[in-house]
Protein backbone atom coordinates (compact mmCIF):
# COMPACT_ATOMS: atom_id res chain seq x y z
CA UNK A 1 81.44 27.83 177.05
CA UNK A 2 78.60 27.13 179.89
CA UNK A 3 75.62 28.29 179.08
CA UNK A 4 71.98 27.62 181.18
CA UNK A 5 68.67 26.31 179.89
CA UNK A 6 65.41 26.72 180.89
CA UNK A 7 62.11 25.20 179.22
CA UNK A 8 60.52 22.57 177.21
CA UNK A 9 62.56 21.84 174.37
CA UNK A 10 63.40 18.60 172.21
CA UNK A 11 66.89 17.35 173.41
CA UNK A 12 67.76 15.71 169.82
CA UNK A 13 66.47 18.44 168.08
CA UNK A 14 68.36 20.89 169.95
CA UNK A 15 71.42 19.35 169.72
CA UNK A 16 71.42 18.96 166.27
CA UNK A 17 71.49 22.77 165.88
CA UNK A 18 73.78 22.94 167.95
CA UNK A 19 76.21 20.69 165.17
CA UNK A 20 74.98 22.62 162.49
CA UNK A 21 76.29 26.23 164.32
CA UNK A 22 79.48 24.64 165.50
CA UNK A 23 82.77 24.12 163.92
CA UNK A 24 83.73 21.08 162.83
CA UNK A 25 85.76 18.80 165.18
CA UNK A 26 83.34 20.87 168.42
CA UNK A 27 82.13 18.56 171.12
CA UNK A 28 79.29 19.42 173.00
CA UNK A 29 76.89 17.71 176.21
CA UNK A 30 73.71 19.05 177.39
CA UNK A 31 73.23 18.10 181.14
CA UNK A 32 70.14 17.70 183.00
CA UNK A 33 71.23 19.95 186.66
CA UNK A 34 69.57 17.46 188.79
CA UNK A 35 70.48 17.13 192.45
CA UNK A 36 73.59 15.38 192.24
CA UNK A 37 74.10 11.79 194.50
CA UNK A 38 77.27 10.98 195.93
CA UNK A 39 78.77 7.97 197.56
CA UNK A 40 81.83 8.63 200.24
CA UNK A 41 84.68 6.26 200.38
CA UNK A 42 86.79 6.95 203.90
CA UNK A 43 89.13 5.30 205.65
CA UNK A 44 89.80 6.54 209.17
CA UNK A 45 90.51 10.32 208.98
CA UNK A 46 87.31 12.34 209.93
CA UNK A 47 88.39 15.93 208.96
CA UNK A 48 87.15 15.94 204.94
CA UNK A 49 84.23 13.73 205.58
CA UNK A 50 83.04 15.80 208.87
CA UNK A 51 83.48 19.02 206.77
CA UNK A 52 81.31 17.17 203.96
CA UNK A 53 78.43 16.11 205.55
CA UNK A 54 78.23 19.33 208.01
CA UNK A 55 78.03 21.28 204.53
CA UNK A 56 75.29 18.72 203.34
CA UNK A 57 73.03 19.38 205.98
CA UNK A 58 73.51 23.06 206.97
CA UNK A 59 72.97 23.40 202.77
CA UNK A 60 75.93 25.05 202.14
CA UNK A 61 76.44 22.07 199.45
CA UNK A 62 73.81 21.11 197.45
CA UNK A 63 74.08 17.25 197.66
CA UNK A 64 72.40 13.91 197.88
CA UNK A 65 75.21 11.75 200.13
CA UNK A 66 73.23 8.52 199.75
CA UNK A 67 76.27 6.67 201.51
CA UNK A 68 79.48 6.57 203.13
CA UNK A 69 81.56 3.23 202.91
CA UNK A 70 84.67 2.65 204.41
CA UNK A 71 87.54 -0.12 204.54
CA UNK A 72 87.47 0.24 208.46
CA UNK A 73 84.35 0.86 210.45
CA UNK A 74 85.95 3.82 212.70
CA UNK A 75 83.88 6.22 210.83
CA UNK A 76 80.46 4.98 210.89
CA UNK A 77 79.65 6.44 213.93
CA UNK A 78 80.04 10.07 212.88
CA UNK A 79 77.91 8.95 210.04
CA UNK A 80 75.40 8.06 211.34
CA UNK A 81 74.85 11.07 213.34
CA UNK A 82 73.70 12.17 210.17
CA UNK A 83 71.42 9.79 209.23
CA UNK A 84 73.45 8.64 206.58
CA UNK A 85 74.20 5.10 205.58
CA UNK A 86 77.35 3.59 206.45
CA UNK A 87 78.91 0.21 205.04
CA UNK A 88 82.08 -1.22 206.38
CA UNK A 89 83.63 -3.53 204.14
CA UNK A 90 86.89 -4.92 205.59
CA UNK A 91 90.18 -5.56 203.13
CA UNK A 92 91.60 -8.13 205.92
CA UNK A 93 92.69 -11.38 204.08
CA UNK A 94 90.80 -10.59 200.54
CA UNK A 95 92.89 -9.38 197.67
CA UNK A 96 92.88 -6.00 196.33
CA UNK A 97 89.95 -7.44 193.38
CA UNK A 98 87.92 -9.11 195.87
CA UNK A 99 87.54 -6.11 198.34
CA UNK A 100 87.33 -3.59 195.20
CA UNK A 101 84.54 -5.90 193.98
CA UNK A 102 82.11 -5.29 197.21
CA UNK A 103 82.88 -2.22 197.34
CA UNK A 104 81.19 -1.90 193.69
CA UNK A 105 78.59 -4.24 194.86
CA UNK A 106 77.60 -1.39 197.77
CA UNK A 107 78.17 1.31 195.17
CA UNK A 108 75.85 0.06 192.47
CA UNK A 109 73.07 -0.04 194.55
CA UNK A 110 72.80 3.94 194.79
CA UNK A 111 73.79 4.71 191.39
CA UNK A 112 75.80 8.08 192.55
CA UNK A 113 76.80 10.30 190.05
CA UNK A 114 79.91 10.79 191.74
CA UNK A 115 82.48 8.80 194.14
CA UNK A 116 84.48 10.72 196.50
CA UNK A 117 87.52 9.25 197.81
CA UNK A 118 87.67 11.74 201.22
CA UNK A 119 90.72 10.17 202.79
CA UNK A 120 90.08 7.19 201.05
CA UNK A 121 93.85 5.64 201.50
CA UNK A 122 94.10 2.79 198.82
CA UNK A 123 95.46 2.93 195.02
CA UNK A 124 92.36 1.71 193.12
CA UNK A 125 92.62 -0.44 190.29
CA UNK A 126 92.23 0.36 186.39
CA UNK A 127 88.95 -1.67 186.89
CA UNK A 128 87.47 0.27 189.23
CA UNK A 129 88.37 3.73 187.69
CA UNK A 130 87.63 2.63 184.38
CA UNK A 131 84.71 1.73 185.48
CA UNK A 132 83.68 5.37 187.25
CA UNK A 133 86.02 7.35 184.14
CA UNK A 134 86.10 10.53 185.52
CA UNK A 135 83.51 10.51 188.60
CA UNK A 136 85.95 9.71 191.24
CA UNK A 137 87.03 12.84 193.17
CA UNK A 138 90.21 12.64 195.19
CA UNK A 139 91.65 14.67 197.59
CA UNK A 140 95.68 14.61 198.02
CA UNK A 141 97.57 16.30 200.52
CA UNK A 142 100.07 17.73 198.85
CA UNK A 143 100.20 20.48 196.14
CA UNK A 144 100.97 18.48 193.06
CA UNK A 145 102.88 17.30 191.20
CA UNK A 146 104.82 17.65 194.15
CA UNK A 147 105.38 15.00 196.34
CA UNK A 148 103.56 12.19 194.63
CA UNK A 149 102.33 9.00 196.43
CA UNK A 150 102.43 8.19 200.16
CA UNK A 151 103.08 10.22 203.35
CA UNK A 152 103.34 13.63 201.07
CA UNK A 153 103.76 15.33 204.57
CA UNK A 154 107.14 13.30 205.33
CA UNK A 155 108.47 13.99 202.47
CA UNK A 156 108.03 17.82 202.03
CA UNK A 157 109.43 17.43 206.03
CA UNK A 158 112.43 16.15 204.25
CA UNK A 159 112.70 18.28 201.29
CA UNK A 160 112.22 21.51 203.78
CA UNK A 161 109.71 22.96 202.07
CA UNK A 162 108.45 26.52 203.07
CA UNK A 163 104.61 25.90 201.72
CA UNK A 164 102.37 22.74 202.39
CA UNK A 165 99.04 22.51 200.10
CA UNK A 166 96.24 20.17 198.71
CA UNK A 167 95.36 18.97 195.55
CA UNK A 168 91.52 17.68 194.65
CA UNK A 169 91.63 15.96 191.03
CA UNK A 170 89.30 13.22 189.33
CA UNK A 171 91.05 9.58 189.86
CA UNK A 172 92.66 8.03 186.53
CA UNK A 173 95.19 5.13 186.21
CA UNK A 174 98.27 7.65 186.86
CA UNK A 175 98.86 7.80 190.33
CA UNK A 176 97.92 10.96 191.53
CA UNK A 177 98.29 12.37 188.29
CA UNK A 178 94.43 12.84 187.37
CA UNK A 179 93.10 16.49 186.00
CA UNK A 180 93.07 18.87 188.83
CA UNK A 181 90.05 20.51 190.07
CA UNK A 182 91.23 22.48 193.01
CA UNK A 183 94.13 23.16 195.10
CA UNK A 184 95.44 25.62 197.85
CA UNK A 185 98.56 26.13 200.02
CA UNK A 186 99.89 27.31 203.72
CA UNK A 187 102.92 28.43 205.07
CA UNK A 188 104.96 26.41 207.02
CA UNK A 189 108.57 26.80 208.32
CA UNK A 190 111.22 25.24 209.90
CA UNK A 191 109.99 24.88 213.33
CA UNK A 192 107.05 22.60 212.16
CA UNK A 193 107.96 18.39 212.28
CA UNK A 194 105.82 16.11 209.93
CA UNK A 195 103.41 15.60 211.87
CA UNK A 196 102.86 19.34 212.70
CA UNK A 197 102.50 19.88 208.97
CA UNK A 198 100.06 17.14 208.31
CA UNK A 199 97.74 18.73 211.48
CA UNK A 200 98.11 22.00 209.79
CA UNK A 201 97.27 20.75 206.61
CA UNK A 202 93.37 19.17 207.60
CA UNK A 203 91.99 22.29 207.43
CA UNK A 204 93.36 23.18 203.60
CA UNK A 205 92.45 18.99 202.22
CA UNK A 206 88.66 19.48 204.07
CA UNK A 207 88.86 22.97 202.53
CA UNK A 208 90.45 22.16 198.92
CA UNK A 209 88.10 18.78 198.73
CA UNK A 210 84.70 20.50 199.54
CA UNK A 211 85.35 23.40 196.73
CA UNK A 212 85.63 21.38 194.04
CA UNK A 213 82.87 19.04 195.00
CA UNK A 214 80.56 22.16 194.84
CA UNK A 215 81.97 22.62 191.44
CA UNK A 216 81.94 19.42 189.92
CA UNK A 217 78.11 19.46 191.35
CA UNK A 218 77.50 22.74 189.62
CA UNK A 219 78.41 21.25 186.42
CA UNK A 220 81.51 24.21 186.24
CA UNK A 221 83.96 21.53 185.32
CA UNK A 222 84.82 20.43 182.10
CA UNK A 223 87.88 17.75 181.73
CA UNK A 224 90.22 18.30 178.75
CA UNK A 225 93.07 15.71 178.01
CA UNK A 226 94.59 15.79 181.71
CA UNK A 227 93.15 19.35 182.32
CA UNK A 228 90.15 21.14 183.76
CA UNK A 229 88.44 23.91 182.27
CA UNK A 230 86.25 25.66 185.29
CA UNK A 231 83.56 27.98 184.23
């Protein structure tokens, strides 16, 4: 259950009425529905972050992007079009810790409520998602579980699938395995290569990956085990 609060009210009090009317074994969070902040992790694709930060500043999604950092720089341009900080922090010739480790660096210094990975293409470590335990939102371009891992495109190409799709989940150890928030599917057929497929699939990952932002930033989703309740 989801239910909104208005007023002045003591938060320990409240809560422990709460206990007292709930069955044993309940859990229960009260959450202040502040204006959430958000750091963007890209790589090179534009198509999720573009969608992103037009919805940011036509209002369409009420956010606070307070940055956008990426392992190459080809993005900050578009970034800063929007005002918007950008940090480029190269992986060339560090390990996977040692790049991982300034990327926290930049991230600490906003203190975002959320991290979204919007083509962000590197497997974090159990560090790093340990550290942000379910506040990293991913978007994968396939409809999972199906076609887990790299180049999902190629291999539904192979497998001659009939429907293409995109899966947004929060990030945990399991590859692509993380409780899903949102997903949605196309039709393809067989006249379509890979690459025609992962073209027509942009507009479904921008699509799938900005829906369950607005979600998560509405406070409408609750994790469960490896499941999402959405209210």
């Amino acid at each position: 259950m989801r239910t909104e609060l208005e007023g002045i009210f003591c938060e320990k009090t409240f809560l422990l009425d709460i206990d007292q009317a709930l069955p044993e074994g309940s859990t229960r969070q009260l959450v202040n529905s502040h204006r959430k902040h958000v750091v963007i992790l890209v790589t090179k694709e534009s198509h999720c972050l573009g969608d992103i930060l037009m919805k940011a500043y036509d209002g369409s999604l009420d956010v606070d992007i307070q940055a956008v950092a990426g392992n190459h720089d080809t993005l900050g341009t578009l970034t800063g079009k929007f005002d918007i900080p950008f940090h480029f922090i190269g992986h060339d010739g560090k390990s996977r810790d040692e790049h991982e480790s300034e990327m926290v660096a930049v991230i600490e210094k906003y203190q975002p409520d959320y991290i979204v990975l919007a083509k962000y293409m590197r497997v974090l470590t159990p560090d790093f998602v340990a550290r942000y335990h379910h506040r990293i939102i991913n978007i994968h371009h396939s409809f999972l579980p199906a076609f887990i891992g790299a180049k999902p495109y190629h291999q539904a190409y192979e497998r001659g699938v009939k429907i293409i799709g995109a899966t947004a989940h929060f990030v945990t150890n399991d590859l692509d395995e993380g409780p899903i928030i949102g997903q949605n599917v196309i039709h393809v057929d067989h006249n379509f290569s890979a690459e025609d497929m992962a073209k027509a699939g942009r507009d479904v990952e921008k699509s799938v990956l900005t829906q369950a932002l607005s979600r998560v930033l509405e406070d409408r989703v609750f994790v469960q085990g490896n499941k999402t309740v959405i209210l």
